[in-house]
C-alpha atoms as a PDB file:
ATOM      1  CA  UNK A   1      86.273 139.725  77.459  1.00  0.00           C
ATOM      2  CA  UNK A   2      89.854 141.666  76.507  1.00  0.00           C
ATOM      3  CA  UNK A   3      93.408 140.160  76.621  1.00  0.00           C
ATOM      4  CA  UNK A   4      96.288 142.190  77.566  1.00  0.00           C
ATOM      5  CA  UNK A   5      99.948 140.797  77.374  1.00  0.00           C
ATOM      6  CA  UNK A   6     104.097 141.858  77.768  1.00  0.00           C
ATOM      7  CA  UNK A   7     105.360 142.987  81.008  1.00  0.00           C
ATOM      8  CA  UNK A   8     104.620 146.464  80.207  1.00  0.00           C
ATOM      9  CA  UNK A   9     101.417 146.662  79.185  1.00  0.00           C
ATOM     10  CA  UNK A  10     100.174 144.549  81.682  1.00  0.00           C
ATOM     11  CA  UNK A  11     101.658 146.801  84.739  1.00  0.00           C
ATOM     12  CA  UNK A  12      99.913 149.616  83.072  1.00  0.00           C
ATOM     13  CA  UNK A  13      96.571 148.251  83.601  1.00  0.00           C
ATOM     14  CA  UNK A  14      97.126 147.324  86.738  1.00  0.00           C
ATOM     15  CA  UNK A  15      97.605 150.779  87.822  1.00  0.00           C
ATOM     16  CA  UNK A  16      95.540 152.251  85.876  1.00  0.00           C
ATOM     17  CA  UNK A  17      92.290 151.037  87.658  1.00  0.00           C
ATOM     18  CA  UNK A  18      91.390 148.401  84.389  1.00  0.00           C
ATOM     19  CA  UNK A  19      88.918 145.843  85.474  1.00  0.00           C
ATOM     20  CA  UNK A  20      91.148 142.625  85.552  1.00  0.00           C
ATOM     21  CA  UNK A  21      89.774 138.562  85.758  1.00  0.00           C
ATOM     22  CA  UNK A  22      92.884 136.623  85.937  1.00  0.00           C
ATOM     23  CA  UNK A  23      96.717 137.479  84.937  1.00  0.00           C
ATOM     24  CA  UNK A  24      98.292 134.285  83.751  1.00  0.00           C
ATOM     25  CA  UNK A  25     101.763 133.730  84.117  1.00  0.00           C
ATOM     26  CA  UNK A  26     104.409 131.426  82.721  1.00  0.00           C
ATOM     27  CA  UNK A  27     106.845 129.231  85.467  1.00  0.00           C
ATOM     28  CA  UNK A  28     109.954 130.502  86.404  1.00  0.00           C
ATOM     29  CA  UNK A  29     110.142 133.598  84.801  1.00  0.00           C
ATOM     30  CA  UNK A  30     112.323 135.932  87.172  1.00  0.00           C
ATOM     31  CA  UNK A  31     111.573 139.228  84.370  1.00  0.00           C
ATOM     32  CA  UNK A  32     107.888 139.397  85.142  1.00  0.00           C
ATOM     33  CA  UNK A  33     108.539 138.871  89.459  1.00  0.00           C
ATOM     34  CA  UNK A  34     107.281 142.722  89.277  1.00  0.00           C
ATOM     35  CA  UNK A  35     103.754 141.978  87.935  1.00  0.00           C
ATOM     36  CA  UNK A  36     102.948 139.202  90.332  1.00  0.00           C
ATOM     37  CA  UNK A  37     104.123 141.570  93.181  1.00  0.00           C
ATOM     38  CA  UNK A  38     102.058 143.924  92.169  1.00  0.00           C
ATOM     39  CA  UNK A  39      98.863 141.702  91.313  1.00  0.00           C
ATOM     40  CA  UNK A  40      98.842 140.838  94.738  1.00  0.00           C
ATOM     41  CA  UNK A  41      98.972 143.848  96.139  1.00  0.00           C
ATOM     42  CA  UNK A  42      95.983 144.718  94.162  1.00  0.00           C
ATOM     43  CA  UNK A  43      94.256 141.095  95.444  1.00  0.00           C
ATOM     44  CA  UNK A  44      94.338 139.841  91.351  1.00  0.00           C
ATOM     45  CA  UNK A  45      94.023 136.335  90.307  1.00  0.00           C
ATOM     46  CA  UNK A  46      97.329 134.927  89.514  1.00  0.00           C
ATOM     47  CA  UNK A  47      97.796 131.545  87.720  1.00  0.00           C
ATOM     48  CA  UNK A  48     100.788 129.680  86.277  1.00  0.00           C
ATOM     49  CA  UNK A  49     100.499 128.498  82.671  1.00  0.00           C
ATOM     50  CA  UNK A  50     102.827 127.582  80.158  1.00  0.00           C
ATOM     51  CA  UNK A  51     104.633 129.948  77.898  1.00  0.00           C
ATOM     52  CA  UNK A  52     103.177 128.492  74.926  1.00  0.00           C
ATOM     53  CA  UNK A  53     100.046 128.437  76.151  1.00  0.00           C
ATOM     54  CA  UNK A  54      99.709 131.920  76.834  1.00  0.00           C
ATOM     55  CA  UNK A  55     101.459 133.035  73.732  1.00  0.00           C
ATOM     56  CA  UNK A  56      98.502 131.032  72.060  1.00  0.00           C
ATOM     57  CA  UNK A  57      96.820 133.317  74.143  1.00  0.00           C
ATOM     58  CA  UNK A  58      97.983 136.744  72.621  1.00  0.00           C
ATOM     59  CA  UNK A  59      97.180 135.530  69.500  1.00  0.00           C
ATOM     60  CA  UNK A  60     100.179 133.287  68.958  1.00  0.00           C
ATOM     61  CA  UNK A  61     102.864 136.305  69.451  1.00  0.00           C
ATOM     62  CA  UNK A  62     105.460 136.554  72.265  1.00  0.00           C
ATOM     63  CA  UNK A  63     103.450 137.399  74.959  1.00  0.00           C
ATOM     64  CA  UNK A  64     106.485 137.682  77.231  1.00  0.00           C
ATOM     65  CA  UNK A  65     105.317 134.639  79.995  1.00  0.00           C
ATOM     66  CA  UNK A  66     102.317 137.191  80.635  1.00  0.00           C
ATOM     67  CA  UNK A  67      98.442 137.297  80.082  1.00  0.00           C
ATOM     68  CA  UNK A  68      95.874 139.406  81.521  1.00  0.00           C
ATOM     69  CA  UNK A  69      92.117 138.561  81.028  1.00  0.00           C
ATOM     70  CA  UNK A  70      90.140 141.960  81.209  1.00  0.00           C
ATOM     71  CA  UNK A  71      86.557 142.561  81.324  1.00  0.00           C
ATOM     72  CA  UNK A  72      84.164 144.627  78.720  1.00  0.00           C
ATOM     73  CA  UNK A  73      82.002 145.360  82.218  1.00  0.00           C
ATOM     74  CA  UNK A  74      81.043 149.100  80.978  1.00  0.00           C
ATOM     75  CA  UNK A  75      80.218 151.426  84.499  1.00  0.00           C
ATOM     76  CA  UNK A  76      78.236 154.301  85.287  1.00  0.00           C
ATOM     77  CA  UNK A  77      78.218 157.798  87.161  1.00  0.00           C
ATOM     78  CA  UNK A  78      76.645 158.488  90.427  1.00  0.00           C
ATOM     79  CA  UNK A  79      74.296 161.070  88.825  1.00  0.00           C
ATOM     80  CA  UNK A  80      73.708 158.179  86.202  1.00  0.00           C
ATOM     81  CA  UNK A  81      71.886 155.971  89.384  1.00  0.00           C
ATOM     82  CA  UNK A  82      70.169 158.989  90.501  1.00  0.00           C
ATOM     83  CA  UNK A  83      68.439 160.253  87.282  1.00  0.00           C
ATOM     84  CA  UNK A  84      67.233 156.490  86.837  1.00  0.00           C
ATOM     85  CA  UNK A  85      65.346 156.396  90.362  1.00  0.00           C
ATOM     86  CA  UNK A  86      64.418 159.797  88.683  1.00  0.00           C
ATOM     87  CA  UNK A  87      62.781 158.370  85.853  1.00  0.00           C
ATOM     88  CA  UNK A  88      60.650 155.447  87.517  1.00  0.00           C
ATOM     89  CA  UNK A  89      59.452 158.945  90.024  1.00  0.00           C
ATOM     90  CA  UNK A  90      61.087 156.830  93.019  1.00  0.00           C
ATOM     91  CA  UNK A  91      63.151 157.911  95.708  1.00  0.00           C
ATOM     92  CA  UNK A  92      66.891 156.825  95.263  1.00  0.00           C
ATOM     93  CA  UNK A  93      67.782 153.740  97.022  1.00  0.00           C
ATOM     94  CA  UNK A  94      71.562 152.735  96.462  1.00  0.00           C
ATOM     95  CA  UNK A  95      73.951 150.415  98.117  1.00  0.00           C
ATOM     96  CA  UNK A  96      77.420 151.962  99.209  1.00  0.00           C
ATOM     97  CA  UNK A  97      80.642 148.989  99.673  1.00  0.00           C
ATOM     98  CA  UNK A  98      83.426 150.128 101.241  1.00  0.00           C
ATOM     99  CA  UNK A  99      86.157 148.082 100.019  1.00  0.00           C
ATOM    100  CA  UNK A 100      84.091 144.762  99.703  1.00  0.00           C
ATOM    101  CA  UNK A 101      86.612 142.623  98.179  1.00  0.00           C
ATOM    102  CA  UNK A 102      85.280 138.908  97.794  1.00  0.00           C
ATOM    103  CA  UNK A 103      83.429 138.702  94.338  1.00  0.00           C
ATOM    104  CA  UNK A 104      80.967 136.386  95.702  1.00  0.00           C
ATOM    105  CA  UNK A 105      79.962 138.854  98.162  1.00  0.00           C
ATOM    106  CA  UNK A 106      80.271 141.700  95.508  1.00  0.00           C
ATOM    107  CA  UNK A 107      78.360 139.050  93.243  1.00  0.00           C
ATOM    108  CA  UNK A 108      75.324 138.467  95.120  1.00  0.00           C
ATOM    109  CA  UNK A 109      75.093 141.805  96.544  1.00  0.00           C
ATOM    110  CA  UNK A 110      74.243 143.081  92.922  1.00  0.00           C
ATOM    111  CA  UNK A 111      71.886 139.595  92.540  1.00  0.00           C
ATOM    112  CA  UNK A 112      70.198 141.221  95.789  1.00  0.00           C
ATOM    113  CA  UNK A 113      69.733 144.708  94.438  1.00  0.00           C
ATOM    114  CA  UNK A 114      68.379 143.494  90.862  1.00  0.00           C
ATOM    115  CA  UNK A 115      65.761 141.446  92.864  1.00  0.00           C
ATOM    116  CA  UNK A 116      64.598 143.913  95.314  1.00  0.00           C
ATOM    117  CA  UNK A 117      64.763 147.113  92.920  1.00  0.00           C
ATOM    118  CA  UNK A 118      67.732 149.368  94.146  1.00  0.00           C
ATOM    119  CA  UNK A 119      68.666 151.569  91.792  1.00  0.00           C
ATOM    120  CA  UNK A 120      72.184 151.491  91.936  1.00  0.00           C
ATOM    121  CA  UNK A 121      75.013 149.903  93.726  1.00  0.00           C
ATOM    122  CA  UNK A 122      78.673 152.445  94.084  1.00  0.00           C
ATOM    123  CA  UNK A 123      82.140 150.967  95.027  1.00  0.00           C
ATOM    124  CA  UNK A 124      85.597 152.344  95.436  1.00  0.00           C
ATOM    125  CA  UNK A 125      88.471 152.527  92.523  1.00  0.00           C
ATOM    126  CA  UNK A 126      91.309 151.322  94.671  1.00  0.00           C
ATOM    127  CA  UNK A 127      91.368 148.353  97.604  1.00  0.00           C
ATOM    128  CA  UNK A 128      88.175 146.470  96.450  1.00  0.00           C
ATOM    129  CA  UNK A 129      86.682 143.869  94.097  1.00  0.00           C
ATOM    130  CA  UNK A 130      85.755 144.717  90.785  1.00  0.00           C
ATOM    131  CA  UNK A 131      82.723 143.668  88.583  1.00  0.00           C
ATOM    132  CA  UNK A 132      84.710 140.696  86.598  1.00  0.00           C
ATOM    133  CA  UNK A 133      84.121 137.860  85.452  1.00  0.00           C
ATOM    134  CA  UNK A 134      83.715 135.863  88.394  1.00  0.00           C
ATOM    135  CA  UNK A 135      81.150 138.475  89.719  1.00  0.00           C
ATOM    136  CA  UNK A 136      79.031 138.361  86.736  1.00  0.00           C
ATOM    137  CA  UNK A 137      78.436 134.575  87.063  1.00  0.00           C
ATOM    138  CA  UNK A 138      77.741 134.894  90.973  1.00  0.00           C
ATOM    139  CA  UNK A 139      74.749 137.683  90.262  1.00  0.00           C
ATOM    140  CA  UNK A 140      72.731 135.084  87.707  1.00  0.00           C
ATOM    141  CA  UNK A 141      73.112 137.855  85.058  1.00  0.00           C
ATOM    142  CA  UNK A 142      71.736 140.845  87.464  1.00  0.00           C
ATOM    143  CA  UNK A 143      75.178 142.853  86.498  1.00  0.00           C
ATOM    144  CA  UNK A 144      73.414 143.293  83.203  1.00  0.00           C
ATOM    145  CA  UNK A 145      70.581 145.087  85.102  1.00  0.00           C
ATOM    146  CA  UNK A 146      71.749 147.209  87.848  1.00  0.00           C
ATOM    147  CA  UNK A 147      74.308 150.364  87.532  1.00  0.00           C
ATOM    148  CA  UNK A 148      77.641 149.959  89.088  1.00  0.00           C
ATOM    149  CA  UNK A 149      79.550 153.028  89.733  1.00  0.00           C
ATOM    150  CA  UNK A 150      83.339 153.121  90.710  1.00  0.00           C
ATOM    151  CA  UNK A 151      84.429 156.524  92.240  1.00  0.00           C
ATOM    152  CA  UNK A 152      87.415 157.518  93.635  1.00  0.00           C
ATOM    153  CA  UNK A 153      86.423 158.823  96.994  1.00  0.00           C
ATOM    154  CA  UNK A 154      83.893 156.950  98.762  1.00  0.00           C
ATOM    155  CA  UNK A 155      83.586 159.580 101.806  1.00  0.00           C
ATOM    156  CA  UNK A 156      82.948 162.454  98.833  1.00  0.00           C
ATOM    157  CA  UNK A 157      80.314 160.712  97.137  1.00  0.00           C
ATOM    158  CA  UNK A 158      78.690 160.060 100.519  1.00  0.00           C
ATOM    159  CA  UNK A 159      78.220 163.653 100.944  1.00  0.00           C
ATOM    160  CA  UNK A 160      77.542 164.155  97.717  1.00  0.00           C
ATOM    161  CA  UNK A 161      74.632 162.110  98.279  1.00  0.00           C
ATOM    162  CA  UNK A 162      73.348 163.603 100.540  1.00  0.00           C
ATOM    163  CA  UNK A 163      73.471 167.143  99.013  1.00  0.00           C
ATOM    164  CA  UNK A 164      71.366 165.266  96.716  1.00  0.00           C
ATOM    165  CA  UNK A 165      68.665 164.815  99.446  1.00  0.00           C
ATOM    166  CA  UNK A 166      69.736 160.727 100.459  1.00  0.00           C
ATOM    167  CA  UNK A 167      69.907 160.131 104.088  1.00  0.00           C
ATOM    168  CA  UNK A 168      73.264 157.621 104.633  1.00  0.00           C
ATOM    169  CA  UNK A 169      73.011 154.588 107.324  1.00  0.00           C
ATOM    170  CA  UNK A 170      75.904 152.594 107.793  1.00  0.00           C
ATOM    171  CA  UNK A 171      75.921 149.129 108.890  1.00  0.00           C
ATOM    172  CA  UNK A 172      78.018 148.268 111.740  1.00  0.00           C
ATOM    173  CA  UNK A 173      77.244 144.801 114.862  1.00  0.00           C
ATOM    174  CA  UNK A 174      78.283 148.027 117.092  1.00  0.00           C
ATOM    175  CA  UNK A 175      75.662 150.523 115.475  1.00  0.00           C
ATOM    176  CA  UNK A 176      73.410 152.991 117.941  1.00  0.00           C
ATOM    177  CA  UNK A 177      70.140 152.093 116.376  1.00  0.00           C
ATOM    178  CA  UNK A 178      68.352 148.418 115.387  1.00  0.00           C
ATOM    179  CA  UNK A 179      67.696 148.418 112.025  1.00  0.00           C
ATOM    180  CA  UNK A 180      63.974 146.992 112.831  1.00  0.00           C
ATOM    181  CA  UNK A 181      63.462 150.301 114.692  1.00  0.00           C
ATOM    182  CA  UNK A 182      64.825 152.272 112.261  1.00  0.00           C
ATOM    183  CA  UNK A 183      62.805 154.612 110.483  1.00  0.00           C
ATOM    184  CA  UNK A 184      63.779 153.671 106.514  1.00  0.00           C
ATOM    185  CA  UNK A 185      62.305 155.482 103.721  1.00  0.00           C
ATOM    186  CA  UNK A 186      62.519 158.294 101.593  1.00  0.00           C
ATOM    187  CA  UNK A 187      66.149 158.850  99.347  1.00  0.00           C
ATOM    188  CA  UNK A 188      68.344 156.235 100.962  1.00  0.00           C
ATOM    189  CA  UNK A 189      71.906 154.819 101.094  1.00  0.00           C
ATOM    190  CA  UNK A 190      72.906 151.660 102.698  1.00  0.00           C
ATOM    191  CA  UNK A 191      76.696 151.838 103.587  1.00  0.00           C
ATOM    192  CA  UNK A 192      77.673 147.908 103.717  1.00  0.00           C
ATOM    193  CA  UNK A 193      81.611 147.487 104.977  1.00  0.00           C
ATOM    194  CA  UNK A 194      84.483 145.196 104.386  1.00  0.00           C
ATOM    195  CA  UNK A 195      84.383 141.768 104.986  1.00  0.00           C
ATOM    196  CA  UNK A 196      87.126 141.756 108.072  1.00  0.00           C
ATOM    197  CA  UNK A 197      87.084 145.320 109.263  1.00  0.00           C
ATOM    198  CA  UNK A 198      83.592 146.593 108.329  1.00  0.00           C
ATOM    199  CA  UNK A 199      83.119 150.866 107.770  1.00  0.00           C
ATOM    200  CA  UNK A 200      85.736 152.594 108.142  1.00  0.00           C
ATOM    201  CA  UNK A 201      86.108 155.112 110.619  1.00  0.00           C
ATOM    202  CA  UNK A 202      86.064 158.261 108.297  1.00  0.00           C
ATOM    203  CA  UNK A 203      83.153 156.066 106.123  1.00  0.00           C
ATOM    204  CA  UNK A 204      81.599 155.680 109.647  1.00  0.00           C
ATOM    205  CA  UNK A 205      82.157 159.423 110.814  1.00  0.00           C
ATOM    206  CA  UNK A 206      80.204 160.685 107.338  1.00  0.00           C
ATOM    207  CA  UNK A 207      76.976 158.213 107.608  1.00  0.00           C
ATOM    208  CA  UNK A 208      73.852 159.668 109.089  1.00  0.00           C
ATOM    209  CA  UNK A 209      73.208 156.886 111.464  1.00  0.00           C
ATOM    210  CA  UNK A 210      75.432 153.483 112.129  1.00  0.00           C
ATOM    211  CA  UNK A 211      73.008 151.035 112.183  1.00  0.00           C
ATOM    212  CA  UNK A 212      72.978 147.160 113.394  1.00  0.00           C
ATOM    213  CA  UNK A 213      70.935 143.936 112.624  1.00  0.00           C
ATOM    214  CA  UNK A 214      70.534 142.195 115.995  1.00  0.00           C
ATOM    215  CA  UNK A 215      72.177 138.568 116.509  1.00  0.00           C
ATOM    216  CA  UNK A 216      71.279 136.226 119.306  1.00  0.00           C
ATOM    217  CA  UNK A 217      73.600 133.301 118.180  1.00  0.00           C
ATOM    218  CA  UNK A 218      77.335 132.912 119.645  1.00  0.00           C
ATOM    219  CA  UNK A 219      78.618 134.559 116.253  1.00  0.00           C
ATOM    220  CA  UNK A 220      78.725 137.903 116.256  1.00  0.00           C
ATOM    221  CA  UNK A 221      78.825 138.805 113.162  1.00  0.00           C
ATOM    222  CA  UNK A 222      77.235 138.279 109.480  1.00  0.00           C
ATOM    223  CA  UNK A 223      78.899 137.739 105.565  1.00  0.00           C
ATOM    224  CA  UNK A 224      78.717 140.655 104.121  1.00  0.00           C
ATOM    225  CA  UNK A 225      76.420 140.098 101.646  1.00  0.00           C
ATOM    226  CA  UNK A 226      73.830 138.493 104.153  1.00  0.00           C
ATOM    227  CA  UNK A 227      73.804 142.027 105.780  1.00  0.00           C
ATOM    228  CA  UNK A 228      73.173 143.850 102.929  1.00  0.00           C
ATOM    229  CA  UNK A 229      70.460 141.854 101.708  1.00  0.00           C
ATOM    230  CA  UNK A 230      68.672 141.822 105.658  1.00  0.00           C
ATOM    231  CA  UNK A 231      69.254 145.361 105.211  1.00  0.00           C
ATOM    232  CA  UNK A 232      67.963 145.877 101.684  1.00  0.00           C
ATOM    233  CA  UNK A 233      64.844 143.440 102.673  1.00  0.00           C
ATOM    234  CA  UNK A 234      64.111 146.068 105.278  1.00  0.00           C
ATOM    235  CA  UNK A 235      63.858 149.036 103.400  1.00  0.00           C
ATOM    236  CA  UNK A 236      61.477 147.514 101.051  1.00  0.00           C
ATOM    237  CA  UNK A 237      59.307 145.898 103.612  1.00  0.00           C
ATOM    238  CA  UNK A 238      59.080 149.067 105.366  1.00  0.00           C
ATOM    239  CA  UNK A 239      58.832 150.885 101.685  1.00  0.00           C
ATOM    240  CA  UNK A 240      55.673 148.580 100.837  1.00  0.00           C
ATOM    241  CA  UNK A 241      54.338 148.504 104.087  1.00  0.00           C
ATOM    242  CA  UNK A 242      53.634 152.534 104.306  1.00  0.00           C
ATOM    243  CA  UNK A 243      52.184 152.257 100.536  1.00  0.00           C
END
């Protein structure tokens, strides 16, 4: 765990894509309005603390009423997933989010994939939830275990994927195919979408096949993380049932 502080260098991380817990800010402080604008935009943490406090914080130097807690959370390439499936001589199984942004879900997602042996979980740069602090409590220590890649284009690394030989199934309540009917083996990429919206139309437009997991309650629709672990259970029952 990192600590950033001063106006300045704390808008710099923001934009610049640094993995950020918290940013703690001191009452009444018109000067750093800007940050707390902008850590919202970005769906950051923000919490009030005293001025003293957080110059305690920075190491008892002015830390100009703000404080951002970063995380050491080192992440990998795409090709860095694929060589590992590589080296157990497995077919690739990865999870795709598109712009899953509640660290719970983000949390147990990765608790899922640990359990069940995917080989690699990717999410997007920009507009989603980031392995922090928070996240690493929620997946029991599995963050330490499974590869996390963050990549700018989530469309582009879906067909880079599948120049790579993975076959892409998005999941989606208004999907073509059941996902018990579905055929799931072989190099495979589970596209799991935002929490209110789902996959994206373009996300959508690039999978192989939009899948669905049938409901016969009065809700419609499943957390996210539920669906990708129904999903993920799938592939490996239907993975150990053909061996």
């Amino acid at each position: 765990m990192g600590i950033i502080y001063g106006k300045n260098p704390v808008m710099e991380a923001i934009n610049s894509g640094v993995t950020i817990n918290k940013i703690y800010v001191s009452n009444n402080q018109k000067e750093i309005y800007d940050v707390i604008k902008l850590a919202k935009q970005k769906k950051i943490v923000v919490v009030e603390a005293k001025k003293q406090k957080l110059d305690e914080m920075a190491g008892n130097k002015n830390s100009q009423g703000v404080v951002a807690s970063i995380t050491d959370y080192k992440y990998y390439d795409v090709d860095d997933i694929l060589e590992y499936a590589k080296s157990k001589n497995e077919p690739p199984f990865v999870i795709i989010l598109d712009k899953i942004e509640d660290p719970h879900n983000l949390g147990a997602i990765i608790r899922t994939c640990e359990c069940m042996g995917v080989h690699g979980v990717i999410i997007p740069k920009r507009n989603a939830c980031l392995v922090t602090d928070t996240v690493e409590k929620v997946s029991a220590g599995a963050c330490s275990y499974v590869k996390v890649a963050r990549v700018t284009n989530i469309n582009d690394t879906i067909k880079y994927l599948k120049e790579n030989g993975l076959w892409i199934y998005g999941l989606d309540m208004d999907g073509a195919s059941c996902i018990y009917d579905t055929k799931l083996d072989g190099p495979i990429g589970i596209v799991v979408g935002n929490e209110g919206h789902g996959i994206s139309r373009l996300v959508a437009k690039n999978c192989d096949i939009i899948i669905n997991i049938p409901m016969t309650g009065k809700i419609n629709s499943l957390n996210a993380s539920v669906s990708a672990a129904i999903s993920i259970y799938e592939v490996c029952r239907q993975k150990n049932k053909g061996n």
